[in-house]
N, C-alpha and C. Protein backbone atom coordinates (compact mmCIF):
# COMPACT_ATOMS: atom_id res chain seq x y z
N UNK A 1 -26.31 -23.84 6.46
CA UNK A 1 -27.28 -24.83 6.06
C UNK A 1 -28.49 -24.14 5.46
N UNK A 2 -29.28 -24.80 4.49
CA UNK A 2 -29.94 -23.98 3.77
C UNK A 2 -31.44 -24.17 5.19
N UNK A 3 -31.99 -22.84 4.88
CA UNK A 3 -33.06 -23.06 5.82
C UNK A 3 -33.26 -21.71 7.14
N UNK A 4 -31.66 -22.08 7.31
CA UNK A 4 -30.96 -21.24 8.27
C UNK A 4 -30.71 -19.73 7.87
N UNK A 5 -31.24 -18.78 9.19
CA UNK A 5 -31.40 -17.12 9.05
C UNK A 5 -30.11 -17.12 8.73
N UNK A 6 -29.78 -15.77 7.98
CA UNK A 6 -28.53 -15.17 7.38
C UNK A 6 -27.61 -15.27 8.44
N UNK A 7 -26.24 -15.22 8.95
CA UNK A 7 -25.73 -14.56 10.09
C UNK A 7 -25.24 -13.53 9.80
N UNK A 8 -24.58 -12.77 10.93
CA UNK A 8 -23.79 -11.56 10.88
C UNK A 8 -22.36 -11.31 10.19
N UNK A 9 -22.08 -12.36 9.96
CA UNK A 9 -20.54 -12.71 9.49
C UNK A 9 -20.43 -12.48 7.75
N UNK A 10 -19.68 -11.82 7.81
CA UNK A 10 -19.80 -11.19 5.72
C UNK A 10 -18.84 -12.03 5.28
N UNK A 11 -19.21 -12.32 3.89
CA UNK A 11 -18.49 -13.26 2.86
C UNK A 11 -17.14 -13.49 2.84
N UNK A 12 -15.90 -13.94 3.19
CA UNK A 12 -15.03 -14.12 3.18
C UNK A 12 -14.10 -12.75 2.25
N UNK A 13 -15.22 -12.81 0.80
CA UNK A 13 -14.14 -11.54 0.22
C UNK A 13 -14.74 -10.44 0.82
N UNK A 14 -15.90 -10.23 1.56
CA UNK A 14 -16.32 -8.65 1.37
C UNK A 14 -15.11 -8.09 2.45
N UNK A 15 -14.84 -6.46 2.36
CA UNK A 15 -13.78 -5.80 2.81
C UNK A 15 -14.93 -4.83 3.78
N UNK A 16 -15.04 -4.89 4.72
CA UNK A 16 -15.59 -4.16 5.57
C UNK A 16 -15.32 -2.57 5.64
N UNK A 17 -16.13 -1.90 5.75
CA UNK A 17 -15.32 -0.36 5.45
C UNK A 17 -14.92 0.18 6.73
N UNK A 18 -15.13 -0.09 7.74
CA UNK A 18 -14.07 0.27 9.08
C UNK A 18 -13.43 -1.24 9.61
N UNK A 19 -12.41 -1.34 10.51
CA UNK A 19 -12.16 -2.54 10.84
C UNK A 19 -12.87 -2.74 11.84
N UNK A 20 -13.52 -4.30 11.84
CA UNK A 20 -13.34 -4.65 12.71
C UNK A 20 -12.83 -5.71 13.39
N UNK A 21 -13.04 -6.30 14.31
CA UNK A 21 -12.82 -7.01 15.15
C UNK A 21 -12.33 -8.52 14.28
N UNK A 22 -13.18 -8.90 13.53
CA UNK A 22 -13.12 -10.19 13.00
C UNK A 22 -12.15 -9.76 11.49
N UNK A 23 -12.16 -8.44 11.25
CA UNK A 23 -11.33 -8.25 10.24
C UNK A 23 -9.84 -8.27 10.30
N UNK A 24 -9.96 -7.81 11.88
CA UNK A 24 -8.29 -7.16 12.47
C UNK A 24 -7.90 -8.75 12.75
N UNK A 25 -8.68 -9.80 13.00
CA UNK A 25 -8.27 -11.35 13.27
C UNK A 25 -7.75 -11.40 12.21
N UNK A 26 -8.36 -11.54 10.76
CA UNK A 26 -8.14 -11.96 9.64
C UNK A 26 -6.63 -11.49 9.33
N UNK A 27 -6.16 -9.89 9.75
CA UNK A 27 -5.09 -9.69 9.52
C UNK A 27 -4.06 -10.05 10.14
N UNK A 28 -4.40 -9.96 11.42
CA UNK A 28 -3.51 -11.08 11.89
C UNK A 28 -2.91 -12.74 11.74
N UNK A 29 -3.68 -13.00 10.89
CA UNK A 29 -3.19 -14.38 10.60
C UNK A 29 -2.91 -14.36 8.91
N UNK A 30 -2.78 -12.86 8.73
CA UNK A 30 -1.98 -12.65 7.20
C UNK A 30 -0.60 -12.47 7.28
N UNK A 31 -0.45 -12.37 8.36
CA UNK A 31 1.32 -11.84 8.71
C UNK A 31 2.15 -12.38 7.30
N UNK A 32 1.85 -13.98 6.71
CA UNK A 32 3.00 -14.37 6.25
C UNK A 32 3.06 -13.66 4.60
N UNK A 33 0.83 -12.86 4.55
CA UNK A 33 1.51 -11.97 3.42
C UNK A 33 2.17 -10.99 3.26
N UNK A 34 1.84 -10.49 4.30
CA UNK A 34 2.54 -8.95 4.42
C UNK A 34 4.24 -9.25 4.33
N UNK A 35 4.66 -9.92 5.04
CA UNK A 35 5.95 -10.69 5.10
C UNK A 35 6.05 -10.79 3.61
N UNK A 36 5.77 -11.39 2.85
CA UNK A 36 6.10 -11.45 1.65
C UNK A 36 5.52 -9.94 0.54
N UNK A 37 4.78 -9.46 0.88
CA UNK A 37 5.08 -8.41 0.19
C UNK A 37 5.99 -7.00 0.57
N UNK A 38 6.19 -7.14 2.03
CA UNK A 38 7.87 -6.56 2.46
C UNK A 38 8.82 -6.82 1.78
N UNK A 39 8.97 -8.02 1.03
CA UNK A 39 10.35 -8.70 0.43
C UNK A 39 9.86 -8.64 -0.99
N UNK A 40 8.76 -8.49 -1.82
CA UNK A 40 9.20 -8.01 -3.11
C UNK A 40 9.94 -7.45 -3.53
N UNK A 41 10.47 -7.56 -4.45
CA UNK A 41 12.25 -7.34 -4.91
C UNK A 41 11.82 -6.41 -5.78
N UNK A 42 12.46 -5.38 -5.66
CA UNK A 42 12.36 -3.96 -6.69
C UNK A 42 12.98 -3.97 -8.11
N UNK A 43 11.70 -4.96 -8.66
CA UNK A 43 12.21 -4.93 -9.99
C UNK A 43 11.43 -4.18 -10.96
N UNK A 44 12.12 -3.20 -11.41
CA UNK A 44 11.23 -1.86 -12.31
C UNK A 44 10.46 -2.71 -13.34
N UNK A 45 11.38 -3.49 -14.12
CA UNK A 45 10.22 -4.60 -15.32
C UNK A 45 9.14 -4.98 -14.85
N UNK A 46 8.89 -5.58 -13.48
CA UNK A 46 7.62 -5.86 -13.05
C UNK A 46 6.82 -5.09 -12.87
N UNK A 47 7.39 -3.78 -11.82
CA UNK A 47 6.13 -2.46 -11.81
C UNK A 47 5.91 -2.08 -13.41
N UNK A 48 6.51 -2.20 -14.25
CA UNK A 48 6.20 -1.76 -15.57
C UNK A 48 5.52 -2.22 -16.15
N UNK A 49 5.68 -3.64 -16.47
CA UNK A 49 4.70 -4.25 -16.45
C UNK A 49 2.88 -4.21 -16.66
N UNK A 50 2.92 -3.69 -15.20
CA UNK A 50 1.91 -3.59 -14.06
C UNK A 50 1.62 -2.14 -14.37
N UNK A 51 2.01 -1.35 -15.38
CA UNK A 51 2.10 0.57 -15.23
C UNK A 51 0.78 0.76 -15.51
N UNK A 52 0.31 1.78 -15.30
CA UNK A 52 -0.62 2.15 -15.89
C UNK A 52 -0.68 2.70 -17.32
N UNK A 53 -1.81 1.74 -17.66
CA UNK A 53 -1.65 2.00 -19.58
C UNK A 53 -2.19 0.74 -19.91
N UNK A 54 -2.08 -0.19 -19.11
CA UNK A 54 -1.83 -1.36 -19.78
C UNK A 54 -3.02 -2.53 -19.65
N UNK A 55 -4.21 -0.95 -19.42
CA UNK A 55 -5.24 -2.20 -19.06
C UNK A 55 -5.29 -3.01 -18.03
N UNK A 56 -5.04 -3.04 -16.71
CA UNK A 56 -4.76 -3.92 -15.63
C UNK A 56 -6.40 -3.06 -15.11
N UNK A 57 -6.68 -3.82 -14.44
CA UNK A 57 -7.84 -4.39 -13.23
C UNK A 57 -7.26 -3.34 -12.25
N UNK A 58 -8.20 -2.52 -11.51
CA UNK A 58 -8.13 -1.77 -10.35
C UNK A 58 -7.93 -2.31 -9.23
N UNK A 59 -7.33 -2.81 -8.21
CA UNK A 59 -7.13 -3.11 -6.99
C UNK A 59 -7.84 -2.85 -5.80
N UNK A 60 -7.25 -1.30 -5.54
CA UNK A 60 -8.00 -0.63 -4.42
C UNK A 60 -9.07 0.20 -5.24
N UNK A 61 -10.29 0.37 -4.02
CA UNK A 61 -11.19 1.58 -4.37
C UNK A 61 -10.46 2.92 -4.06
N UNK A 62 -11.58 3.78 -4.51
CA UNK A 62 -10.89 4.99 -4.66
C UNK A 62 -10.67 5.87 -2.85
N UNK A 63 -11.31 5.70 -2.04
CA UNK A 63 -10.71 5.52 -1.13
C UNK A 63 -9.41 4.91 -0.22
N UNK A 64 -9.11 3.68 -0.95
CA UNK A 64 -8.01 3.29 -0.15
C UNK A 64 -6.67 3.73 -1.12
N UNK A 65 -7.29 4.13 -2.67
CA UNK A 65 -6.39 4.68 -3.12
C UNK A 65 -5.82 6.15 -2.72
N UNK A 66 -7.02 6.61 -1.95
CA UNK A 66 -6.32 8.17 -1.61
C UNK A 66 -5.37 7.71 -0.41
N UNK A 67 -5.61 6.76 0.35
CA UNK A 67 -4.92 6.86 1.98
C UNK A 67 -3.55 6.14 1.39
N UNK A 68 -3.66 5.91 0.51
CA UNK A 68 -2.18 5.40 -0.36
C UNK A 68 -1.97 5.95 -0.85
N UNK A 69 -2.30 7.35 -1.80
CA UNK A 69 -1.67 8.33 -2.14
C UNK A 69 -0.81 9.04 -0.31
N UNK A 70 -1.43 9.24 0.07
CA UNK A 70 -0.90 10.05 1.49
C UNK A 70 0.28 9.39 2.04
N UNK A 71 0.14 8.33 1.88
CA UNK A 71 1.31 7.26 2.74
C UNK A 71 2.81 7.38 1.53
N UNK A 72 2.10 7.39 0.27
CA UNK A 72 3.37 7.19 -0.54
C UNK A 72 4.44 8.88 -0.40
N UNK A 73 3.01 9.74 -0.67
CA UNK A 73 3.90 11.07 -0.39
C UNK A 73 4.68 11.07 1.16
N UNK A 74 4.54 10.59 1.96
CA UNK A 74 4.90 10.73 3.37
C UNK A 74 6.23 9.71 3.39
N UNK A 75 6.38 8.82 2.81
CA UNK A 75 6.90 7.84 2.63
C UNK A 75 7.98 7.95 1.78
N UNK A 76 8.04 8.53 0.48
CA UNK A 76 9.07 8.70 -0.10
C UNK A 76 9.56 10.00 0.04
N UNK A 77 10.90 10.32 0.08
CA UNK A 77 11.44 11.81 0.54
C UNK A 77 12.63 11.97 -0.48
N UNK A 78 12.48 12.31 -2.04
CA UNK A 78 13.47 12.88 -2.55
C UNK A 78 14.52 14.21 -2.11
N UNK A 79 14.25 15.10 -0.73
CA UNK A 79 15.06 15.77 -0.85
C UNK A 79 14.75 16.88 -1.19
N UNK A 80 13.53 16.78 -2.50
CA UNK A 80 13.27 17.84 -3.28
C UNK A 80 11.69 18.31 -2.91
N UNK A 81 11.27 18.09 -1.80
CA UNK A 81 9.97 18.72 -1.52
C UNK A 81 8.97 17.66 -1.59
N UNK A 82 7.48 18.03 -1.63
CA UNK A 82 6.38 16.79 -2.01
C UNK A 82 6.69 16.19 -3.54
N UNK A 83 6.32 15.14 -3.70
CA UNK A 83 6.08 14.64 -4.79
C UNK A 83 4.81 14.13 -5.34
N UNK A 84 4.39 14.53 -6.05
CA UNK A 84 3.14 13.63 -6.79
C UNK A 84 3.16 12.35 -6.76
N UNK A 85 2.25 11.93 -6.04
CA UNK A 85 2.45 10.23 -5.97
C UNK A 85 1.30 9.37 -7.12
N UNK A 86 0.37 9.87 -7.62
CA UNK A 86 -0.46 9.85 -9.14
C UNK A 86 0.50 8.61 -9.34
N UNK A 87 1.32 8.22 -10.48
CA UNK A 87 1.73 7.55 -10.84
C UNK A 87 2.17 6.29 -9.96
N UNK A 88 2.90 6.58 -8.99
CA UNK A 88 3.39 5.63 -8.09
C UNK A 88 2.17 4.70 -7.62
N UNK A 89 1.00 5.70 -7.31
CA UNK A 89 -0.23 5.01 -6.58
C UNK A 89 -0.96 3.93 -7.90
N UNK A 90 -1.39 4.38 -9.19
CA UNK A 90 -1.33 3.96 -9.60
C UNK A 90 -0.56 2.43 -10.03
N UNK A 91 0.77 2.67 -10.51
CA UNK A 91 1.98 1.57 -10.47
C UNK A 91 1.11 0.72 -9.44
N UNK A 92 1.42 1.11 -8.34
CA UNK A 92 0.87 0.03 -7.09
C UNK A 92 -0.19 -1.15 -7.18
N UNK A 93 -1.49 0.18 -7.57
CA UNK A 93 -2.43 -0.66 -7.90
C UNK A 93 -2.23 -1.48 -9.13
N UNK A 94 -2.14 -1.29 -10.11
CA UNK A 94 -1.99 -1.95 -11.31
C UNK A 94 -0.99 -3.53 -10.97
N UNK A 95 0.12 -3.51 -10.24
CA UNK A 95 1.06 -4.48 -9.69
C UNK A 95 0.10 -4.90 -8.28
N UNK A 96 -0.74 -4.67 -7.77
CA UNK A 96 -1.21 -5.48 -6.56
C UNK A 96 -2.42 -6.23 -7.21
N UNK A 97 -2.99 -5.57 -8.58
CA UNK A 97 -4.16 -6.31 -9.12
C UNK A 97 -3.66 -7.29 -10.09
N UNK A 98 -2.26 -7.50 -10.36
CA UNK A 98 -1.70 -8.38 -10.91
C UNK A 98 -0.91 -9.80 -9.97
N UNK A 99 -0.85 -9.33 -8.51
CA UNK A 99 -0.34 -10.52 -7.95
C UNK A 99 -1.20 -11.68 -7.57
N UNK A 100 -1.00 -12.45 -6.78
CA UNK A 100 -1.91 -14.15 -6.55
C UNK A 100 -2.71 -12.95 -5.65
N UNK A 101 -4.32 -13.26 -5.65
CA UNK A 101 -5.06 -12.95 -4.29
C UNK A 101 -4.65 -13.19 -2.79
N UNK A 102 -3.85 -14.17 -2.76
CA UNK A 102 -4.01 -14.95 -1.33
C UNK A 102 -2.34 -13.58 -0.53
N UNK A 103 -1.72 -12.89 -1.77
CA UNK A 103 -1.37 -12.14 -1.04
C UNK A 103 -0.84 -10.91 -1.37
N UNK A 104 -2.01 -10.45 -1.70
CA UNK A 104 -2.82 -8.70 -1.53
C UNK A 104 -4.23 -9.16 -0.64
N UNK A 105 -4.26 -9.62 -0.21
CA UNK A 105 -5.22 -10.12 0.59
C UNK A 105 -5.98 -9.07 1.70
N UNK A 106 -4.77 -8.73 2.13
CA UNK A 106 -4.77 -7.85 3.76
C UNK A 106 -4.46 -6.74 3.11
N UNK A 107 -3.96 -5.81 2.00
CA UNK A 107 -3.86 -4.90 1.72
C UNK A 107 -4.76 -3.70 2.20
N UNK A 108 -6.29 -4.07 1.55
CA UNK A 108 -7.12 -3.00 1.99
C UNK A 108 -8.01 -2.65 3.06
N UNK A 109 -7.51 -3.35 4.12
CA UNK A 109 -7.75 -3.56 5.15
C UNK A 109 -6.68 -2.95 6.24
N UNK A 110 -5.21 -3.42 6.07
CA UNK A 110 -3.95 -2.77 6.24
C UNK A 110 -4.12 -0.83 6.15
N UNK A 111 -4.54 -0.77 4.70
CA UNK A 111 -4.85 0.63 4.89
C UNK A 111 -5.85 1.00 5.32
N UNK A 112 -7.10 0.33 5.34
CA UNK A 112 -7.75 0.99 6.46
C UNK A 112 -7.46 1.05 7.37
N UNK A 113 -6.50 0.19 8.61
CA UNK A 113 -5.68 0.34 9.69
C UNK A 113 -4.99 1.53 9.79
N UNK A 114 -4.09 1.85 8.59
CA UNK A 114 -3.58 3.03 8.43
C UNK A 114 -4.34 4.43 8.75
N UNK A 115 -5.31 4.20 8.32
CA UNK A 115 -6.52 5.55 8.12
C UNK A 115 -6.46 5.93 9.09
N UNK A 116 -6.99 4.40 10.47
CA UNK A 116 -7.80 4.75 11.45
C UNK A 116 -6.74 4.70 13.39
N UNK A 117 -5.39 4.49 12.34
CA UNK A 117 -4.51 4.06 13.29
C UNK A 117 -4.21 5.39 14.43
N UNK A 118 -4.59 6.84 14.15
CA UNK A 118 -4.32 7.69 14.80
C UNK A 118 -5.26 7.43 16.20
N UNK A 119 -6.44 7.64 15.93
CA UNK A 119 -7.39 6.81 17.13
C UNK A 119 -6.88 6.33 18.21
N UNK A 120 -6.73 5.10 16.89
CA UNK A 120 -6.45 3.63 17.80
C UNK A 120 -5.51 3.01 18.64
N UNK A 121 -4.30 3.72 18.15
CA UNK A 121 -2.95 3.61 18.56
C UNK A 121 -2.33 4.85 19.52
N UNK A 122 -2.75 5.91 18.83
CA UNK A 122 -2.13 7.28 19.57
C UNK A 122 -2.97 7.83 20.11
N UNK A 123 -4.52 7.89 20.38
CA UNK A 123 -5.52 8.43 20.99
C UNK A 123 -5.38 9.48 20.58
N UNK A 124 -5.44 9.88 19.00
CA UNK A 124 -5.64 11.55 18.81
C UNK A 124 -6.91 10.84 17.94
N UNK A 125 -7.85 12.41 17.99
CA UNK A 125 -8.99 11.91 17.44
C UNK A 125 -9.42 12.94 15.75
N UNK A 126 -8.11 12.18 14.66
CA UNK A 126 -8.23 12.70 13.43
C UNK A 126 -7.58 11.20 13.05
N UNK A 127 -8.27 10.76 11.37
CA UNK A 127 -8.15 9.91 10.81
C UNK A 127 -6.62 10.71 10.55
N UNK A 128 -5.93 9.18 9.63
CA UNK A 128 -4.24 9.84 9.09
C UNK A 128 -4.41 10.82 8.04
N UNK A 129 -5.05 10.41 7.28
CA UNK A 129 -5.16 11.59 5.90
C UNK A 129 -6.09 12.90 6.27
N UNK A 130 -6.12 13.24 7.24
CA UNK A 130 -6.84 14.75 7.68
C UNK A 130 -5.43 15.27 8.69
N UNK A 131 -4.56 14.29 9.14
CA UNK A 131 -3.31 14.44 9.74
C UNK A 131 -2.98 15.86 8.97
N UNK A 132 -1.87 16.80 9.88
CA UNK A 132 -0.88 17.33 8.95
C UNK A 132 0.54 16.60 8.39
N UNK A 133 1.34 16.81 7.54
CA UNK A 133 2.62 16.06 7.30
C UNK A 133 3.06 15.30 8.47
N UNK A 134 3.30 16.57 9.51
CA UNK A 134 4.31 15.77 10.65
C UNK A 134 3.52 15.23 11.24
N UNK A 135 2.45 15.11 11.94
CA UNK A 135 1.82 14.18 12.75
C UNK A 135 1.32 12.77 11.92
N UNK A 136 1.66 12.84 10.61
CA UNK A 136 1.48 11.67 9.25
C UNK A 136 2.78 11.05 9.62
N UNK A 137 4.05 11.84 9.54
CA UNK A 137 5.44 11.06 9.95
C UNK A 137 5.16 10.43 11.04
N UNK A 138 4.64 11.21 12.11
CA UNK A 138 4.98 10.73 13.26
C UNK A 138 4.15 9.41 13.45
N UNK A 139 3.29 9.11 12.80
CA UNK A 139 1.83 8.30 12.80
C UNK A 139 3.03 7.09 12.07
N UNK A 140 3.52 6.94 10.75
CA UNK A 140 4.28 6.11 10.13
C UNK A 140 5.45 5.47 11.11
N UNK A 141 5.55 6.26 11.65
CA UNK A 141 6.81 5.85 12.55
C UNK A 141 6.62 5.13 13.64
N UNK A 142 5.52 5.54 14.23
CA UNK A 142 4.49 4.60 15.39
C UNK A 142 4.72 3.05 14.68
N UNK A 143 4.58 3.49 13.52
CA UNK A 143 4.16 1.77 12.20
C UNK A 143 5.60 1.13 12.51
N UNK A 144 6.22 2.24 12.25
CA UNK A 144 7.95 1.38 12.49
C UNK A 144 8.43 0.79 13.35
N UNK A 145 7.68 1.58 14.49
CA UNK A 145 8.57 1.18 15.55
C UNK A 145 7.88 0.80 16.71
N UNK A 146 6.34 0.26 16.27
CA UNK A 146 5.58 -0.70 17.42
C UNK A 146 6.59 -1.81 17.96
N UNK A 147 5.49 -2.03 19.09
CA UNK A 147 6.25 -3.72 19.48
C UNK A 147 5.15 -4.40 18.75
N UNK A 148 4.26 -4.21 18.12
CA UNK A 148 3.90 -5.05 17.22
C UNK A 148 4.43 -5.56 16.58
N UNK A 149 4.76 -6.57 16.09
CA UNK A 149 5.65 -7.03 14.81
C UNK A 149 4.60 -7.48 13.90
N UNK A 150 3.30 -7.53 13.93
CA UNK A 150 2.08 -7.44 12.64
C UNK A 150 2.25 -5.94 12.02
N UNK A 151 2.43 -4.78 13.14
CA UNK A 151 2.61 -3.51 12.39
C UNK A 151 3.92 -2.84 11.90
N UNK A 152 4.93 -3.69 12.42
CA UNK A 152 6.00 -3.28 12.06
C UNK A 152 6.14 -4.01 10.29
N UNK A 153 5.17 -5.24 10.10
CA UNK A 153 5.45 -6.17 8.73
C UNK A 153 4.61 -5.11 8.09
N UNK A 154 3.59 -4.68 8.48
CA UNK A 154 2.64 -3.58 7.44
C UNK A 154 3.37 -2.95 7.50
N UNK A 155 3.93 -2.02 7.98
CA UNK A 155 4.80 -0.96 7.52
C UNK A 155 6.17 -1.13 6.26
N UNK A 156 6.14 -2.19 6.88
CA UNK A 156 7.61 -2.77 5.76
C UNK A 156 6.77 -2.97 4.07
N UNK A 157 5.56 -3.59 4.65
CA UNK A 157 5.14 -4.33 3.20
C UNK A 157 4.77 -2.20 2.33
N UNK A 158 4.21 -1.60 3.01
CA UNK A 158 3.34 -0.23 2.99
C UNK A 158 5.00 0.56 2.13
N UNK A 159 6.29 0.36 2.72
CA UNK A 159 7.14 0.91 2.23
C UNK A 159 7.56 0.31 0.88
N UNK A 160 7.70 -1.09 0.67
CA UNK A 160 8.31 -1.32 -0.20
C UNK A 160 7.19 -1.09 -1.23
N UNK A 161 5.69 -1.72 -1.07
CA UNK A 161 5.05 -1.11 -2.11
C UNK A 161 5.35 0.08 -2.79
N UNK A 162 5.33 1.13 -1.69
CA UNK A 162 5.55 3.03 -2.17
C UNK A 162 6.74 3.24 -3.05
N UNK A 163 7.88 2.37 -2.51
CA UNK A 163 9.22 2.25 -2.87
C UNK A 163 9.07 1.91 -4.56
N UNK A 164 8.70 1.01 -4.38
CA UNK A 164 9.07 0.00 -5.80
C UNK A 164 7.57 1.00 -7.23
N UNK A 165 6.56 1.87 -6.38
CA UNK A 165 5.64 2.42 -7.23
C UNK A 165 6.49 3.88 -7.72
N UNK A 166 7.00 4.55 -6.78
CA UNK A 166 7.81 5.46 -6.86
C UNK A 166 9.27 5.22 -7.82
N UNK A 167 10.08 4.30 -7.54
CA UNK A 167 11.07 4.22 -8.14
C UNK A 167 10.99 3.40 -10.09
N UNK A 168 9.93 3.30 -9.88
CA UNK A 168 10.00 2.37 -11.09
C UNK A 168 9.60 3.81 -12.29
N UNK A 169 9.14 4.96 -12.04
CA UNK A 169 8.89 5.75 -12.62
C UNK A 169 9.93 6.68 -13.15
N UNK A 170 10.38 6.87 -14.66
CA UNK A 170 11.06 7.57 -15.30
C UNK A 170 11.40 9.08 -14.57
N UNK A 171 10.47 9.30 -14.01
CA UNK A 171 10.86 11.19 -13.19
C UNK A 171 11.54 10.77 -12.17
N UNK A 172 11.49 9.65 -11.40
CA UNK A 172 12.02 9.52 -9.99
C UNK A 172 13.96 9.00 -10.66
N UNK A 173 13.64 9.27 -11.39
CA UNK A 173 15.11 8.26 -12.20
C UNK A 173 16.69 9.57 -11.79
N UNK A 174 16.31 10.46 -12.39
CA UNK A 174 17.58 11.47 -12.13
C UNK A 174 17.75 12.00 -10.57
N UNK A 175 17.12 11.76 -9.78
CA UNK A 175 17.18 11.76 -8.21
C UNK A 175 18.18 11.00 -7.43
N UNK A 176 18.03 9.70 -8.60
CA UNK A 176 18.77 8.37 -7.51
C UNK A 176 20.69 8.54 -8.90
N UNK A 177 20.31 9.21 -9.79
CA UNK A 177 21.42 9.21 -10.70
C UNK A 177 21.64 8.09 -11.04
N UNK A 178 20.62 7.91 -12.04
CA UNK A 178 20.37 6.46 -12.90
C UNK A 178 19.85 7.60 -13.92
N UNK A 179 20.80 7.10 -15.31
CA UNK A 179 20.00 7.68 -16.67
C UNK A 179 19.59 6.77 -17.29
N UNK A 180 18.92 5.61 -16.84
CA UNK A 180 17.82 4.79 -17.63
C UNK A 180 18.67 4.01 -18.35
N UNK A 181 18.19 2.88 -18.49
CA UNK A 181 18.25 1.68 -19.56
C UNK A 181 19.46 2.07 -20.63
N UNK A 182 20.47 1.01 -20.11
CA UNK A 182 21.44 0.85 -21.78
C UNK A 182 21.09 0.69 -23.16
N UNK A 183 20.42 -0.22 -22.85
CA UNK A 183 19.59 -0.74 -24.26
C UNK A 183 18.10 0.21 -24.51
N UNK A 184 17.74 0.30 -25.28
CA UNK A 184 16.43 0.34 -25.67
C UNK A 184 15.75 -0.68 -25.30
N UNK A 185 14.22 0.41 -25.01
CA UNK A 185 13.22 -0.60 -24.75
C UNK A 185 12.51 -1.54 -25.99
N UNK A 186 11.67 -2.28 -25.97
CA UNK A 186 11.09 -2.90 -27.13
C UNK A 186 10.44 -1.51 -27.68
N UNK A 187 10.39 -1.55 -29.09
CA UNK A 187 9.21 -1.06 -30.01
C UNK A 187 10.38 0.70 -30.29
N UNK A 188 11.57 0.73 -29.29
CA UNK A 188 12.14 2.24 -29.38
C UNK A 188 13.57 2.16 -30.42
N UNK A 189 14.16 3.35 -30.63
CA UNK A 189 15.27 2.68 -31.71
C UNK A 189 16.02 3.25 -31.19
């Protein structure tokens, strides 16, 4: 009501930079996005789309883009050592700043969970991205295999994102033994 002192409670969009309490509510009653961005269907045209190049709107800040760089390298395992996740993280963002708001919603919030989940969950006292590799696996896997089923849907939604940013990229292509497109793309001969 106009008149009335400010309260404590921040704007519906602002993203709080640690979680809290009223944030971790909010995610909890996102379940049915995360749920649906678990089940995005890995379609390379769409991350392409969405690639970077193409002029798309930034998503995450550059913070939640690093704790998503960390998750994607941890997350995808060619076999062949680390991978540069640059592109993939990118892809991501570019395709999460292209979907409806109402669900990327919980995204950057989700990864701040991620960040701060070593704490909170395992009582070790290092954020995830100061983690080494294995205590990063082992931290992801906590994600997998809570009895949470809010953290088990972040984890799902956290994979398929990585999945579908990773795979949609031309280098990740001779790994899975796919030599690309029958046809030509538009504009190629």
């Amino acid at each position: 009501m106009p008149g009335e002192p400010p309260t404590r409670c921040s704007p519906p969009d602002a993203t709080p930079l640690v979680p809290t309490r009223r944030g971790f509510l909010r995610l909890l009653g996102s379940g049915a996005a995360l749920a649906a961005l678990a089940r995005i269907p890995g379609v390379p045209a769409a991350a392409r789309a969405a690639a970077p190049g193409r002029d798309a709107a930034s998503f995450f800040d550059a913070d939640q883009r690093r704790i998503l760089a960390s998750v994607v390298s941890r997350m995808v395992d060619t076999g062949e050592g680390a991978i540069d996740p640059t592109d993939a993280v990118a892809t991501v963002d570019a395709l999460c700043a292209s979907l409806d708001p109402a669900l990327t919603e919980p995204l950057p919030l989700l990864l701040r969970l991620v960040e701060w989940s070593p704490p909170l969950f395992q009582l070790r006292f290092a954020r995830f991205t100061s983690l080494p590799p294995e205590e990063q696996d082992e931290c992801l896997r906590d994600w997998m295999t809570s009895r949470l089923g809010l953290r088990r849907m972040g984890f799902a939604a956290l994979k398929n994102l990585c999945m579908l940013g990773w795979y949609s990229q031309e280098r990740s292509w001779a790994s899975v033994g796919y030599a690309g497109p029958l046809l030509g793309r538009r504009g190629e001969t």
